[in-house]
PDB file of N, CA and C in Angstrom:
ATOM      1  N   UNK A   1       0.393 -26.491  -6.493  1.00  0.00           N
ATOM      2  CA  UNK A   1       1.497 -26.220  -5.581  1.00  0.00           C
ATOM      3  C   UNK A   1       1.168 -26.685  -4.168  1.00  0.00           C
ATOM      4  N   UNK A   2      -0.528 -26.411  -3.300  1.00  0.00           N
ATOM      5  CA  UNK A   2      -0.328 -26.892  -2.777  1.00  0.00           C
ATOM      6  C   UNK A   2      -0.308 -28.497  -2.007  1.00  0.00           C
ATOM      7  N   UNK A   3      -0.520 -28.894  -3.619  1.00  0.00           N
ATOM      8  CA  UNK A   3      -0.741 -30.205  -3.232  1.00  0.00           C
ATOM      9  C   UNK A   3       0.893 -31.217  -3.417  1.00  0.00           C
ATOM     10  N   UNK A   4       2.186 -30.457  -2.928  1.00  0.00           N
ATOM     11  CA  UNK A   4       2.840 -30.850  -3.001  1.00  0.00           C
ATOM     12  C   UNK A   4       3.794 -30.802  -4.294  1.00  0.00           C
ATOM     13  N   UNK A   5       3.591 -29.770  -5.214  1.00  0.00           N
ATOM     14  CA  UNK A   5       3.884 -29.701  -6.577  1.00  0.00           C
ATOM     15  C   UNK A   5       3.354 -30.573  -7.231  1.00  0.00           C
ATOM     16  N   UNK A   6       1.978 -31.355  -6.984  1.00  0.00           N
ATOM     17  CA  UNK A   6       2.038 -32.218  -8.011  1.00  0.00           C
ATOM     18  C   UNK A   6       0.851 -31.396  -9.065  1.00  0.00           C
ATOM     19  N   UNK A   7       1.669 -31.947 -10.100  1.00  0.00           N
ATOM     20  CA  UNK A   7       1.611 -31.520 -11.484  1.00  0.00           C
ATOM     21  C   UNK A   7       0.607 -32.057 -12.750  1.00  0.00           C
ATOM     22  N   UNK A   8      -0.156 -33.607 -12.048  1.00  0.00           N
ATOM     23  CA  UNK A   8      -0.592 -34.494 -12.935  1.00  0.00           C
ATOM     24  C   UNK A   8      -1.673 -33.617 -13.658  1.00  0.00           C
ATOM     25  N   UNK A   9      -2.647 -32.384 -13.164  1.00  0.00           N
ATOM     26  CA  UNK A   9      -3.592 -32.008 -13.927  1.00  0.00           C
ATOM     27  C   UNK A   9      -2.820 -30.551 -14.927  1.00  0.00           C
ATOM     28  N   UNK A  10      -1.625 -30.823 -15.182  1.00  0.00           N
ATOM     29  CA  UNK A  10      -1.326 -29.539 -15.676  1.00  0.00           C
ATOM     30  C   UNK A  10       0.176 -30.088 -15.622  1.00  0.00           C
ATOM     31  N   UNK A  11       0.532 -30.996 -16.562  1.00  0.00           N
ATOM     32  CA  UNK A  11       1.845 -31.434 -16.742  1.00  0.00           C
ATOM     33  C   UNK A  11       2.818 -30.510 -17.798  1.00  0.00           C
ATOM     34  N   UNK A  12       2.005 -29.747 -18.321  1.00  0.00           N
ATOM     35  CA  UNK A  12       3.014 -28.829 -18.959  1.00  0.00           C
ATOM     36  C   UNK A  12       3.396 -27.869 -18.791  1.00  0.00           C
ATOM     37  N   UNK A  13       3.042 -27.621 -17.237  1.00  0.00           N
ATOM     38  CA  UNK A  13       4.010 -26.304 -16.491  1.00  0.00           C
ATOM     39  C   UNK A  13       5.105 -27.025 -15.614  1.00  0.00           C
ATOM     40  N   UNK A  14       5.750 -26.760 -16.070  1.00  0.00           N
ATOM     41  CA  UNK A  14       7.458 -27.488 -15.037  1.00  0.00           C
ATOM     42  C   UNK A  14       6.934 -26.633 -13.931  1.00  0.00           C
ATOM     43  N   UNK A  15       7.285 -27.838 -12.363  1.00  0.00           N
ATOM     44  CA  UNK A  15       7.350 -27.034 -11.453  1.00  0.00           C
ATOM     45  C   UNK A  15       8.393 -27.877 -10.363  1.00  0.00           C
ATOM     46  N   UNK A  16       8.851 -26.931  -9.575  1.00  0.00           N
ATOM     47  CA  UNK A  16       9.961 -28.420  -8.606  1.00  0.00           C
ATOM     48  C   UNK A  16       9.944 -27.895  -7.227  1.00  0.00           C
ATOM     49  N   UNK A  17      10.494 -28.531  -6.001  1.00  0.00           N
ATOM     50  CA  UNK A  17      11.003 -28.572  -5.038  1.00  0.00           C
ATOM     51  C   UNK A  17      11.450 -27.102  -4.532  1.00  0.00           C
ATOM     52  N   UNK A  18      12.170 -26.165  -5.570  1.00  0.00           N
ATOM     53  CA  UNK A  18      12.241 -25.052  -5.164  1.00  0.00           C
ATOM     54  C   UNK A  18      10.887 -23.902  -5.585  1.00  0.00           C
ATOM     55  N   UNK A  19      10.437 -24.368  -6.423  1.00  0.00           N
ATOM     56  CA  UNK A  19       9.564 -23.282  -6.629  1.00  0.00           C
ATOM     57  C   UNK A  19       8.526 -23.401  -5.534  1.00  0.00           C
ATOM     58  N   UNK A  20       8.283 -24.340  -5.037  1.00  0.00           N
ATOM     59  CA  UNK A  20       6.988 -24.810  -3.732  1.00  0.00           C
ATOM     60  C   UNK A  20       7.789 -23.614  -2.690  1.00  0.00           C
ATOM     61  N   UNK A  21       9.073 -24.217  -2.363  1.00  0.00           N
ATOM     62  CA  UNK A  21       9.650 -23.712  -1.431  1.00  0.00           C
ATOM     63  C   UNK A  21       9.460 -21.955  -1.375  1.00  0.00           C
ATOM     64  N   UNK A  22      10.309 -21.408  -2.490  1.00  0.00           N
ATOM     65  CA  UNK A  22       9.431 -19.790  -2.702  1.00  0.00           C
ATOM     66  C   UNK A  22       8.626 -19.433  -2.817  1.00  0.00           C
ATOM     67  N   UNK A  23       7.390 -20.026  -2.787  1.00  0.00           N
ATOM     68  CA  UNK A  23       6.431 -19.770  -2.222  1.00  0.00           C
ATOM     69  C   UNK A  23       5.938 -19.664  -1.377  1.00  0.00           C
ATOM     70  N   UNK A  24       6.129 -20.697  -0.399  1.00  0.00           N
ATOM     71  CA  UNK A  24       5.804 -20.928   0.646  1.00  0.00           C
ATOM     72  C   UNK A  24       6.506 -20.190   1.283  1.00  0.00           C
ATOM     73  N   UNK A  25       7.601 -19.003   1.110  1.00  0.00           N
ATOM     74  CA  UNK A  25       8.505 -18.274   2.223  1.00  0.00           C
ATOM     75  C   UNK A  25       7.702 -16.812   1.677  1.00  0.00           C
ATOM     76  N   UNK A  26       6.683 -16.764   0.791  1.00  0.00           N
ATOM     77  CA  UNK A  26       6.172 -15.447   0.259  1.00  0.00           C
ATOM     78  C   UNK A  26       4.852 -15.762   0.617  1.00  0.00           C
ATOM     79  N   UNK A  27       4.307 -16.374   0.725  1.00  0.00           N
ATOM     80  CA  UNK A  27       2.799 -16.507   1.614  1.00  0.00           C
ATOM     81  C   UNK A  27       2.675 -16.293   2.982  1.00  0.00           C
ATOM     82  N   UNK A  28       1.732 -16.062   3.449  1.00  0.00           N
ATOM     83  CA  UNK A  28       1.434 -15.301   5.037  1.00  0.00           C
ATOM     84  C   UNK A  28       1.255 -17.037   5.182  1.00  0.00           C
ATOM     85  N   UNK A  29       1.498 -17.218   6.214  1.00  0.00           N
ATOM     86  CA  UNK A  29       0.985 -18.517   7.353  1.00  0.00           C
ATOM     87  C   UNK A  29      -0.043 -18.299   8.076  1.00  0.00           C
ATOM     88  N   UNK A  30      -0.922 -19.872   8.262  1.00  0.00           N
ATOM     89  CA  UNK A  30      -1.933 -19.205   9.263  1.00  0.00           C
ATOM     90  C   UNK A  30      -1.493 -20.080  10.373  1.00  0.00           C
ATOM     91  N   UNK A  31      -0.525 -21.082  10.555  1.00  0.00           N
ATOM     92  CA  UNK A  31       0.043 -21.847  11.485  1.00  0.00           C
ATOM     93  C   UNK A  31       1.515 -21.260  11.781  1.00  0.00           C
ATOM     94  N   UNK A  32       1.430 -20.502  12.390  1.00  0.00           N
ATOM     95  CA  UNK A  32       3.786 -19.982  12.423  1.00  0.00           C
ATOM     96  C   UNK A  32       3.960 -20.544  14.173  1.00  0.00           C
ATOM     97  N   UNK A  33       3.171 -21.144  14.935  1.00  0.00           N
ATOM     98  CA  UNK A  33       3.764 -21.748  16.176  1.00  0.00           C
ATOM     99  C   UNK A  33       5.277 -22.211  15.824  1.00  0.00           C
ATOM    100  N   UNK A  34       5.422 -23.138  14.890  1.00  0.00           N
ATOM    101  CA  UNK A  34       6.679 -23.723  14.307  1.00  0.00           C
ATOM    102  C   UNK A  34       7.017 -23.681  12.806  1.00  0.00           C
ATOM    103  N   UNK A  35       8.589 -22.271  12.759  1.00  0.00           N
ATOM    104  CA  UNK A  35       8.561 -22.222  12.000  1.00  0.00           C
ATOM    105  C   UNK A  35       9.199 -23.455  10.854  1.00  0.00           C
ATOM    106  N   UNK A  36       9.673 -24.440  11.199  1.00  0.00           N
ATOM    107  CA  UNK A  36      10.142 -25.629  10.827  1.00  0.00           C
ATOM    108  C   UNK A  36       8.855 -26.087   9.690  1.00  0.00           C
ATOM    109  N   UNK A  37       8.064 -25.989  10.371  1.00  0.00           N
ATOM    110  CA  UNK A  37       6.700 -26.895   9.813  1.00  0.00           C
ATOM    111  C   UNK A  37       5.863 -25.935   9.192  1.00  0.00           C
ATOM    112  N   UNK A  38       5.788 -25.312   8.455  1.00  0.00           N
ATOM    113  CA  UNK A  38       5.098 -24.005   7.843  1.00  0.00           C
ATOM    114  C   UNK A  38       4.978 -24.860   6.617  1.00  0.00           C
ATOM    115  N   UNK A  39       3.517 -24.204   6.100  1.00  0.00           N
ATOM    116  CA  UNK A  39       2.761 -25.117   4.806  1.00  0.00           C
ATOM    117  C   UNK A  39       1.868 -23.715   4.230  1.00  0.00           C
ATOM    118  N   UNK A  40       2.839 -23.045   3.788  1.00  0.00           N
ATOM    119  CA  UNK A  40       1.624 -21.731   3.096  1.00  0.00           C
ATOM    120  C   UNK A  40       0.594 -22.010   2.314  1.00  0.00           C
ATOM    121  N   UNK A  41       1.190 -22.905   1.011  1.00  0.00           N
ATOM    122  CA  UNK A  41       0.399 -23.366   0.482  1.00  0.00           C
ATOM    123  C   UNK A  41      -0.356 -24.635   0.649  1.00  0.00           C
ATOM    124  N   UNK A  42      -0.169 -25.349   1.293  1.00  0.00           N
ATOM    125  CA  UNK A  42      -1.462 -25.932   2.362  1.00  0.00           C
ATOM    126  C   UNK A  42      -2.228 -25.028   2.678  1.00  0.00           C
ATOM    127  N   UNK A  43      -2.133 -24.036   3.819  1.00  0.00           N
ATOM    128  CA  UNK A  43      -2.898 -23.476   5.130  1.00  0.00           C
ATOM    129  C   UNK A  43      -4.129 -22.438   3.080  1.00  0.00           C
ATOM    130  N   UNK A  44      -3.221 -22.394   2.450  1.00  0.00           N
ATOM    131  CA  UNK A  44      -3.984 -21.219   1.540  1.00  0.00           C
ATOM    132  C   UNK A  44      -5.074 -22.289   0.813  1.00  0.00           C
ATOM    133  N   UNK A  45      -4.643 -23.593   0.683  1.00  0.00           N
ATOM    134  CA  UNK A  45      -4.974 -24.756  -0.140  1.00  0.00           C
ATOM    135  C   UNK A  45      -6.305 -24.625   0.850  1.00  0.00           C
ATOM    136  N   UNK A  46      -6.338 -24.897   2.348  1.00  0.00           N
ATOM    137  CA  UNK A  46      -7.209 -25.590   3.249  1.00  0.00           C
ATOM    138  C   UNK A  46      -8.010 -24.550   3.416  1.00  0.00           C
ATOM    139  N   UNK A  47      -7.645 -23.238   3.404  1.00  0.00           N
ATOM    140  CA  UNK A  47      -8.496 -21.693   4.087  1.00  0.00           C
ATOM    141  C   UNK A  47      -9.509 -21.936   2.488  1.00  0.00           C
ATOM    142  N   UNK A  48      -9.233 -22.122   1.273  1.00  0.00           N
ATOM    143  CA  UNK A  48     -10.178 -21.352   0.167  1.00  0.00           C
ATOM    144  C   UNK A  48     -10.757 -22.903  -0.090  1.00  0.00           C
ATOM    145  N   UNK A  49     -10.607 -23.818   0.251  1.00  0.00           N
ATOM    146  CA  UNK A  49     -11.383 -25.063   0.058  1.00  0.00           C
ATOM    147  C   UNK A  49     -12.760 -25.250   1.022  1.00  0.00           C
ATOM    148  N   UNK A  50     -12.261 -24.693   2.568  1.00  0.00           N
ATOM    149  CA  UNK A  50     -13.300 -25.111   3.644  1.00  0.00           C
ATOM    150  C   UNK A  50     -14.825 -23.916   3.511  1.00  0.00           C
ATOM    151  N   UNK A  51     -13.696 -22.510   2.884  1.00  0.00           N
ATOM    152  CA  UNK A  51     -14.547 -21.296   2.518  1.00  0.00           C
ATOM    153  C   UNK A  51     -15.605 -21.576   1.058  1.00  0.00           C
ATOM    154  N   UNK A  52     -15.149 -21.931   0.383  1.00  0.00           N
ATOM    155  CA  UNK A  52     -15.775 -22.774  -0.984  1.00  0.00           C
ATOM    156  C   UNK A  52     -16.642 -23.681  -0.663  1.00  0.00           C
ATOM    157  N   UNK A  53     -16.469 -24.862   0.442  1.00  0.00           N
ATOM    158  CA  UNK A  53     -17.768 -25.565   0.661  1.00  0.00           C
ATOM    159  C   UNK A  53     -18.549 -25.001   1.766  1.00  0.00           C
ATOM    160  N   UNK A  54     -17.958 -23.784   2.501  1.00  0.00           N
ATOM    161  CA  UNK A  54     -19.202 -23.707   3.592  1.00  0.00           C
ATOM    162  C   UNK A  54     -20.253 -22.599   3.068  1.00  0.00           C
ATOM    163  N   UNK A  55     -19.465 -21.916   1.997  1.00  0.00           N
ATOM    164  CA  UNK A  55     -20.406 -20.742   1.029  1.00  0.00           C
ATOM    165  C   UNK A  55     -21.673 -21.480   0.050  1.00  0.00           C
ATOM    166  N   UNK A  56     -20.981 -22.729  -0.601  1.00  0.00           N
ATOM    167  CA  UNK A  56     -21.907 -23.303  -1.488  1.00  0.00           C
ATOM    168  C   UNK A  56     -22.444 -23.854  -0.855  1.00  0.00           C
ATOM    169  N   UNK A  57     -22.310 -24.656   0.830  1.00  0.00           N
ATOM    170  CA  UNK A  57     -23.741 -25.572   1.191  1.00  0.00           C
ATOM    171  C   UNK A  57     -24.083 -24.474   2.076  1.00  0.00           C
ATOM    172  N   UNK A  58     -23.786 -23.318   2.312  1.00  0.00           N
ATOM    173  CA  UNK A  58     -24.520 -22.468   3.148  1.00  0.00           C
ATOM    174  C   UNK A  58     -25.704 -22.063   1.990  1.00  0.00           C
ATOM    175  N   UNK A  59     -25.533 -21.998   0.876  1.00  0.00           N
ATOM    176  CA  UNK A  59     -26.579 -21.168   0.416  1.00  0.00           C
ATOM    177  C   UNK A  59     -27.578 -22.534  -0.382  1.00  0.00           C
ATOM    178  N   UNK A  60     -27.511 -23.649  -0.010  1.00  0.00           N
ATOM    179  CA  UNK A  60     -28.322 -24.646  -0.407  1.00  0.00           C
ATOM    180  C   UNK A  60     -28.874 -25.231   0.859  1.00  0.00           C
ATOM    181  N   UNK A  61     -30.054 -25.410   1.108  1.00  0.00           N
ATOM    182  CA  UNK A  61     -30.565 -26.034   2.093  1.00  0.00           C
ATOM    183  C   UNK A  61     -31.255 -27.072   1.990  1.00  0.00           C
ATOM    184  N   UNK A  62     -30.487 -28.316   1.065  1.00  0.00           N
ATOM    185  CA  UNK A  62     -31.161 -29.410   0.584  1.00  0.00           C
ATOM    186  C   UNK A  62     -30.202 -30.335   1.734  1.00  0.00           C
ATOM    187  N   UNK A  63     -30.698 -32.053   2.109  1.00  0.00           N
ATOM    188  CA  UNK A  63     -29.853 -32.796   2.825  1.00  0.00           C
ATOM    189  C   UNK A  63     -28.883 -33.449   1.955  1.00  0.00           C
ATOM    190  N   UNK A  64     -28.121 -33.020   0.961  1.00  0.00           N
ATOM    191  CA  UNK A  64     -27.232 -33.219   0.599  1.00  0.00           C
ATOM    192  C   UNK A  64     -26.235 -32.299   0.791  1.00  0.00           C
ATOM    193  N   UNK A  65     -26.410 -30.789   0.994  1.00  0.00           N
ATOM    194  CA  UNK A  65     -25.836 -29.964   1.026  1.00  0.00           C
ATOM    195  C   UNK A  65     -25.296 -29.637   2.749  1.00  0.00           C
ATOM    196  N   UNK A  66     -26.242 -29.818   3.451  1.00  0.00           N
ATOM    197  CA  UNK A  66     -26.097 -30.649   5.360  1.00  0.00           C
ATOM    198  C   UNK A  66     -24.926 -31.358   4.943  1.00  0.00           C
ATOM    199  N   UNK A  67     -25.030 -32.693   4.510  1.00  0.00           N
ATOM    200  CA  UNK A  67     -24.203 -33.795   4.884  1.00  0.00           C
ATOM    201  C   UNK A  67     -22.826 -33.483   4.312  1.00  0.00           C
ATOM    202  N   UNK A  68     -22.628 -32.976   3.388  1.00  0.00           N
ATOM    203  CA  UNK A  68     -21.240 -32.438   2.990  1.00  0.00           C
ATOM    204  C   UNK A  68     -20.822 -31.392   4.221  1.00  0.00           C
ATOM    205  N   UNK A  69     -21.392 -30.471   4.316  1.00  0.00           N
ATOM    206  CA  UNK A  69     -21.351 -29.458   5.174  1.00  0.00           C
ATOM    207  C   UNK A  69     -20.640 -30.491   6.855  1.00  0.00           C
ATOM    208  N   UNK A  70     -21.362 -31.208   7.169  1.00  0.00           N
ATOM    209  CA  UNK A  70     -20.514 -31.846   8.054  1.00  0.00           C
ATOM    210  C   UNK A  70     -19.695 -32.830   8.123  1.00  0.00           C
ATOM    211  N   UNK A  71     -19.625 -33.305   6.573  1.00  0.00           N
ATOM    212  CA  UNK A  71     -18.270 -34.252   6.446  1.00  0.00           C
ATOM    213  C   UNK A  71     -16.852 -33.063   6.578  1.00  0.00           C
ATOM    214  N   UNK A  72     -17.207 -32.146   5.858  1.00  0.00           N
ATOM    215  CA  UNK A  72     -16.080 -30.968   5.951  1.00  0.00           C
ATOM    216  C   UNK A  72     -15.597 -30.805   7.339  1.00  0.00           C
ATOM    217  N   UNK A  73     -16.852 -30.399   7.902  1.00  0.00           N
ATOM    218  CA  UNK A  73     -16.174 -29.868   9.667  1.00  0.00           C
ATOM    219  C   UNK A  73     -15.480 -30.726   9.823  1.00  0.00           C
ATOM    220  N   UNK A  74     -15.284 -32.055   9.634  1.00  0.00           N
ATOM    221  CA  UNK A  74     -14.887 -32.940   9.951  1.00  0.00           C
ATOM    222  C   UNK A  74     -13.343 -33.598   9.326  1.00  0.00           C
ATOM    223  N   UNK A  75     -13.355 -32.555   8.331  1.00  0.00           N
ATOM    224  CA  UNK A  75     -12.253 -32.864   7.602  1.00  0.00           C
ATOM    225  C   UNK A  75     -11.157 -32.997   7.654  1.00  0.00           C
ATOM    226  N   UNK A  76     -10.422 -32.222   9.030  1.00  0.00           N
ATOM    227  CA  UNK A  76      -9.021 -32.298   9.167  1.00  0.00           C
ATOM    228  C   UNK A  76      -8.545 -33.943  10.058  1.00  0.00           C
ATOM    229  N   UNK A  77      -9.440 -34.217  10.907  1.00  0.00           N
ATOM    230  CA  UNK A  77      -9.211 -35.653  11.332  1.00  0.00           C
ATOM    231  C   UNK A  77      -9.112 -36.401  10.112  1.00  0.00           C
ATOM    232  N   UNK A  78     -10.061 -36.631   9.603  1.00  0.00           N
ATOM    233  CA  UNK A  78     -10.503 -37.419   8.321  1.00  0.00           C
ATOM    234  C   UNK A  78      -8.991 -37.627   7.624  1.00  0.00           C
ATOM    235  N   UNK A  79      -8.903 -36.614   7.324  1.00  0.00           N
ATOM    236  CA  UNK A  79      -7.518 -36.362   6.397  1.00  0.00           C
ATOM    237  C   UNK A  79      -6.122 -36.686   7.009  1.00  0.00           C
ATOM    238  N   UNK A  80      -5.960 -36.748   8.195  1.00  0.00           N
ATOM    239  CA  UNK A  80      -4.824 -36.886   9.211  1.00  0.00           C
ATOM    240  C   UNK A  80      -4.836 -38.555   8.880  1.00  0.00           C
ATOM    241  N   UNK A  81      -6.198 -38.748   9.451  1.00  0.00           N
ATOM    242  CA  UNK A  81      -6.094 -40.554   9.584  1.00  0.00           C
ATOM    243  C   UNK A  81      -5.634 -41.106   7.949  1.00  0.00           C
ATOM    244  N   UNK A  82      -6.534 -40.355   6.876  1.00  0.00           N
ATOM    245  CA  UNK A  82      -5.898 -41.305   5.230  1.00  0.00           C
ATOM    246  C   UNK A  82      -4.720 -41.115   5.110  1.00  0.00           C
ATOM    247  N   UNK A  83      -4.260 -39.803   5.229  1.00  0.00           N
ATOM    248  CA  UNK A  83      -2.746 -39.781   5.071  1.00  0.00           C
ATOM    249  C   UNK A  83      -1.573 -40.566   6.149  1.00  0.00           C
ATOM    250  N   UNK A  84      -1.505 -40.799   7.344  1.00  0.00           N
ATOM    251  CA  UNK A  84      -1.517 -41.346   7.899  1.00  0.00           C
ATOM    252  C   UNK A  84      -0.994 -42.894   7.422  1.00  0.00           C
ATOM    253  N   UNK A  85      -2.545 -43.430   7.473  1.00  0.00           N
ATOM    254  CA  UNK A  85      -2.253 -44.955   6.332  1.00  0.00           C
ATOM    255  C   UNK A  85      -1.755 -45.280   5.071  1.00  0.00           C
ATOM    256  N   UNK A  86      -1.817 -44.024   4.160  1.00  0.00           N
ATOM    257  CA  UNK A  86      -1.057 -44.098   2.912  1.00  0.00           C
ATOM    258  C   UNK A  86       0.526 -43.762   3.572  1.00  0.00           C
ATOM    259  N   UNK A  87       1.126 -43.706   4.467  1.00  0.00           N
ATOM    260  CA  UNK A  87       2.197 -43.056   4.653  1.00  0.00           C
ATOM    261  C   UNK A  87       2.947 -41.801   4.317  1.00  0.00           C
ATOM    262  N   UNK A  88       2.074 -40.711   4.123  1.00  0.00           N
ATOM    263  CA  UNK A  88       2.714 -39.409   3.645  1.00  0.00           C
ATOM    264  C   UNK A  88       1.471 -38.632   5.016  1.00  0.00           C
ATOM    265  N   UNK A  89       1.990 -38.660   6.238  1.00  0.00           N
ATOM    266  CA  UNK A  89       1.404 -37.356   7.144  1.00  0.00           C
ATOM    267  C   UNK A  89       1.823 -35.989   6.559  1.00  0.00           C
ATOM    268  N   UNK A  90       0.645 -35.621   7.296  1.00  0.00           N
ATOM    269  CA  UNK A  90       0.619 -34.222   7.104  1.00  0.00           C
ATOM    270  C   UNK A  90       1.483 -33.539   7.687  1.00  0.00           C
ATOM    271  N   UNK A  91       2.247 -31.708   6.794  1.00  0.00           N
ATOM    272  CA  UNK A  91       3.101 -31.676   7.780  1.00  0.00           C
ATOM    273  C   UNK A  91       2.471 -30.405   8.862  1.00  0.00           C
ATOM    274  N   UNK A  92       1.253 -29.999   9.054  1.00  0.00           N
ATOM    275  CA  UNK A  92       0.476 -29.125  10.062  1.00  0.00           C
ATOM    276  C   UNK A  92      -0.905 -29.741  10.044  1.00  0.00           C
ATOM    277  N   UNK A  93      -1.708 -29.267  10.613  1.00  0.00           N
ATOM    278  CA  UNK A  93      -2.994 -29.634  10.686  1.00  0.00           C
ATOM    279  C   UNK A  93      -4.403 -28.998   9.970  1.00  0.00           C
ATOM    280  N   UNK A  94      -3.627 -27.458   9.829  1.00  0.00           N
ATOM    281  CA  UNK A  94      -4.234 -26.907   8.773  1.00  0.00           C
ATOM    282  C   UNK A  94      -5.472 -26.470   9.604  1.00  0.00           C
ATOM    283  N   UNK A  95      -6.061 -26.623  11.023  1.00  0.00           N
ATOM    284  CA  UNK A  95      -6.870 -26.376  11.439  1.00  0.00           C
ATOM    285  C   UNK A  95      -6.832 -24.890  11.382  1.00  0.00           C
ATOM    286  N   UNK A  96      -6.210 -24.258  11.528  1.00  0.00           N
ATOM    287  CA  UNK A  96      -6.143 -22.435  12.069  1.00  0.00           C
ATOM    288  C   UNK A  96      -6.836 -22.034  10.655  1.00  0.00           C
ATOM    289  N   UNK A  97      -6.341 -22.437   9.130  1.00  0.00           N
ATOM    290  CA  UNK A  97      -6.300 -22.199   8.039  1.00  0.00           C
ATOM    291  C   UNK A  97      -8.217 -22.449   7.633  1.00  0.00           C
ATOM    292  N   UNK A  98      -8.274 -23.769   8.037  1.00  0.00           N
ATOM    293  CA  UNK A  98      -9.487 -24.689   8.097  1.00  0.00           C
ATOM    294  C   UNK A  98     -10.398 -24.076   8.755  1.00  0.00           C
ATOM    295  N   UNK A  99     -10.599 -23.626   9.873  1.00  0.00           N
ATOM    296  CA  UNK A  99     -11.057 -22.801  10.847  1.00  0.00           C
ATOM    297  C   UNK A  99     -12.072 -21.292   9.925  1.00  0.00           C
ATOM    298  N   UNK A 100     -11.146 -20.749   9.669  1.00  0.00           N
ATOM    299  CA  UNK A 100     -10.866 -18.968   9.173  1.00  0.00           C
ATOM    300  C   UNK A 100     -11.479 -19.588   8.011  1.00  0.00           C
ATOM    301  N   UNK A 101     -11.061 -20.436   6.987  1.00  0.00           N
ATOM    302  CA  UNK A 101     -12.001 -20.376   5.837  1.00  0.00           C
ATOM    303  C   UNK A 101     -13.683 -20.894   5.845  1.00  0.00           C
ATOM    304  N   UNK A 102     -13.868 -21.897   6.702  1.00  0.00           N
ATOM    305  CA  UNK A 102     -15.398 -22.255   6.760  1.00  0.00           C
ATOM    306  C   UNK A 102     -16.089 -21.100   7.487  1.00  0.00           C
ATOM    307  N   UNK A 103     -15.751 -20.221   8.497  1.00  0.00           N
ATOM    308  CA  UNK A 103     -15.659 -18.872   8.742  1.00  0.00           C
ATOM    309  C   UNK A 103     -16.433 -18.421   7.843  1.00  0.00           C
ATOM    310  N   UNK A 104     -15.181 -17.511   7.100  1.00  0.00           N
ATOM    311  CA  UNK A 104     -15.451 -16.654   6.176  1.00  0.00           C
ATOM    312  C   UNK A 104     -16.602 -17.167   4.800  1.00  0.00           C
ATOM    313  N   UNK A 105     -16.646 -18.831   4.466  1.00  0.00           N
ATOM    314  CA  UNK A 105     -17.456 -18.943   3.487  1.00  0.00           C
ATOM    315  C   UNK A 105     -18.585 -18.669   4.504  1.00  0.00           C
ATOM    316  N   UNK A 106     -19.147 -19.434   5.482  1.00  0.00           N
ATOM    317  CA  UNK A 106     -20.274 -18.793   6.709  1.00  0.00           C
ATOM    318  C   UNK A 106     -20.699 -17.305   6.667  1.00  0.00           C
ATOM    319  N   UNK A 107     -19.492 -16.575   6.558  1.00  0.00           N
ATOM    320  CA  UNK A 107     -19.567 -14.918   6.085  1.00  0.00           C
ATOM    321  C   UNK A 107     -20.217 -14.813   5.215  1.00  0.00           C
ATOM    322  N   UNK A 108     -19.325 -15.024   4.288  1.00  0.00           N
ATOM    323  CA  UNK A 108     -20.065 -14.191   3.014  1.00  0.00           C
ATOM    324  C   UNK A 108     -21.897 -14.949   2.004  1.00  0.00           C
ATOM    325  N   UNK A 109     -22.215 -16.252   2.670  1.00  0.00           N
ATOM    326  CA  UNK A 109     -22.962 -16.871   3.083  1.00  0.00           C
ATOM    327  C   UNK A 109     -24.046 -16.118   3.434  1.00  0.00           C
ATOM    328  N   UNK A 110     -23.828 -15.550   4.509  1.00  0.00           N
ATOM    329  CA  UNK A 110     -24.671 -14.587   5.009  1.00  0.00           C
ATOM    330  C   UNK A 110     -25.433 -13.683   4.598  1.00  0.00           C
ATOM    331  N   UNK A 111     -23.841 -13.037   4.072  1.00  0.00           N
ATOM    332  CA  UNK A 111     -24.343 -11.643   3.881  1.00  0.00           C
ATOM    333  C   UNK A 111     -24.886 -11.960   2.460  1.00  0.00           C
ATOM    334  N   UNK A 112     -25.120 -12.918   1.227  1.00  0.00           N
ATOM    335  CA  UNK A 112     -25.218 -12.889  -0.196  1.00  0.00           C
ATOM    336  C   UNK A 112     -27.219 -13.349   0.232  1.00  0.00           C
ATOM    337  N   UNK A 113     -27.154 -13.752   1.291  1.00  0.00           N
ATOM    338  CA  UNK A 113     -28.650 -14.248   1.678  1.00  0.00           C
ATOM    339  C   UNK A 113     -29.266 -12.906   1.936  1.00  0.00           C
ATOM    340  N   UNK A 114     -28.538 -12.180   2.443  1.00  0.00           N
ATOM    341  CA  UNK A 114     -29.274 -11.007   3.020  1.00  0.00           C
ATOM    342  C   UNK A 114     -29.264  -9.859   2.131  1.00  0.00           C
ATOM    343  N   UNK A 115     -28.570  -9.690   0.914  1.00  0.00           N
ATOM    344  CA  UNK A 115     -28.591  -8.972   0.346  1.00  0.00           C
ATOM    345  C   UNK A 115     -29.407  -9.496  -1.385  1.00  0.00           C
ATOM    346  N   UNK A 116     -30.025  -9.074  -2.263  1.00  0.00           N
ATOM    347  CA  UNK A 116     -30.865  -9.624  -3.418  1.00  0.00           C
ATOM    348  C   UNK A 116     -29.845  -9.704  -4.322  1.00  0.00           C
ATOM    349  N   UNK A 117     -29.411 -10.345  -4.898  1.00  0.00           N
ATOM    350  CA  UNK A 117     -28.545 -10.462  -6.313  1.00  0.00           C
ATOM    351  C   UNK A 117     -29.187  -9.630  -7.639  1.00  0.00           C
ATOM    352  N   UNK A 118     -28.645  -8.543  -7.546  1.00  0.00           N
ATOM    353  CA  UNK A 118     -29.369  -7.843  -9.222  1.00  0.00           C
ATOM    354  C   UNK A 118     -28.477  -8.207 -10.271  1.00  0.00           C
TER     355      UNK A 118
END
């Protein structure tokens, strides 16, 4: 859903234009400056993606796990400029969303270091 409804990894759930849309009016926003341009499922797409890689290279300290770690920070330019040249811009920036999730993977990061896994 939030990749625009597309469907290619899971073509046998019908999904369309309105179902994105009800969703996106039942998800919290992490961008509402303009409500015109609201992307729930983006901002939810971008918050559990940036949290997912900053948790898994937070808890690896190999230089592969670095260099992802800062292609990510880096990710919302990155992504502005491909889309951009393919001609489908983005319709927010997803930074607020982007932000709060490398955050929180940083969080819980933390605290899974500091606490022993039984």
């Amino acid at each position: 859903m939030a990749r625009g409804y597309d469907s290619r990894a899971y073509p046998e759930i019908p999904l369309s234009i309105g179902d994105l849309r009800r969703w996106d009016s039942a998800v919290a926003q992490f961008e509402a400056k303009d409500p015109n341009k609201s992307d729930g499922p983006g901002d939810t797409y971008y918050f559990w993606t940036h949290c997912y890689v900053a948790l898994i290279t937070s808890l690896s300290k190999n230089f592969s796990a670095k260099a992802i770690r800062l292609l990510f920070s880096q990710g919302i330019p990155i992504m502005r400029v491909v889309r951009k040249l393919v001609g489908d811009e983005m319709v927010t920036t997803h930074k607020e969303a982007s932000t709060m999730g490398r955050k929180a993977g940083f969080m819980l990061a933390k605290l899974l270091d500091e606490k022993p896994i039984s």
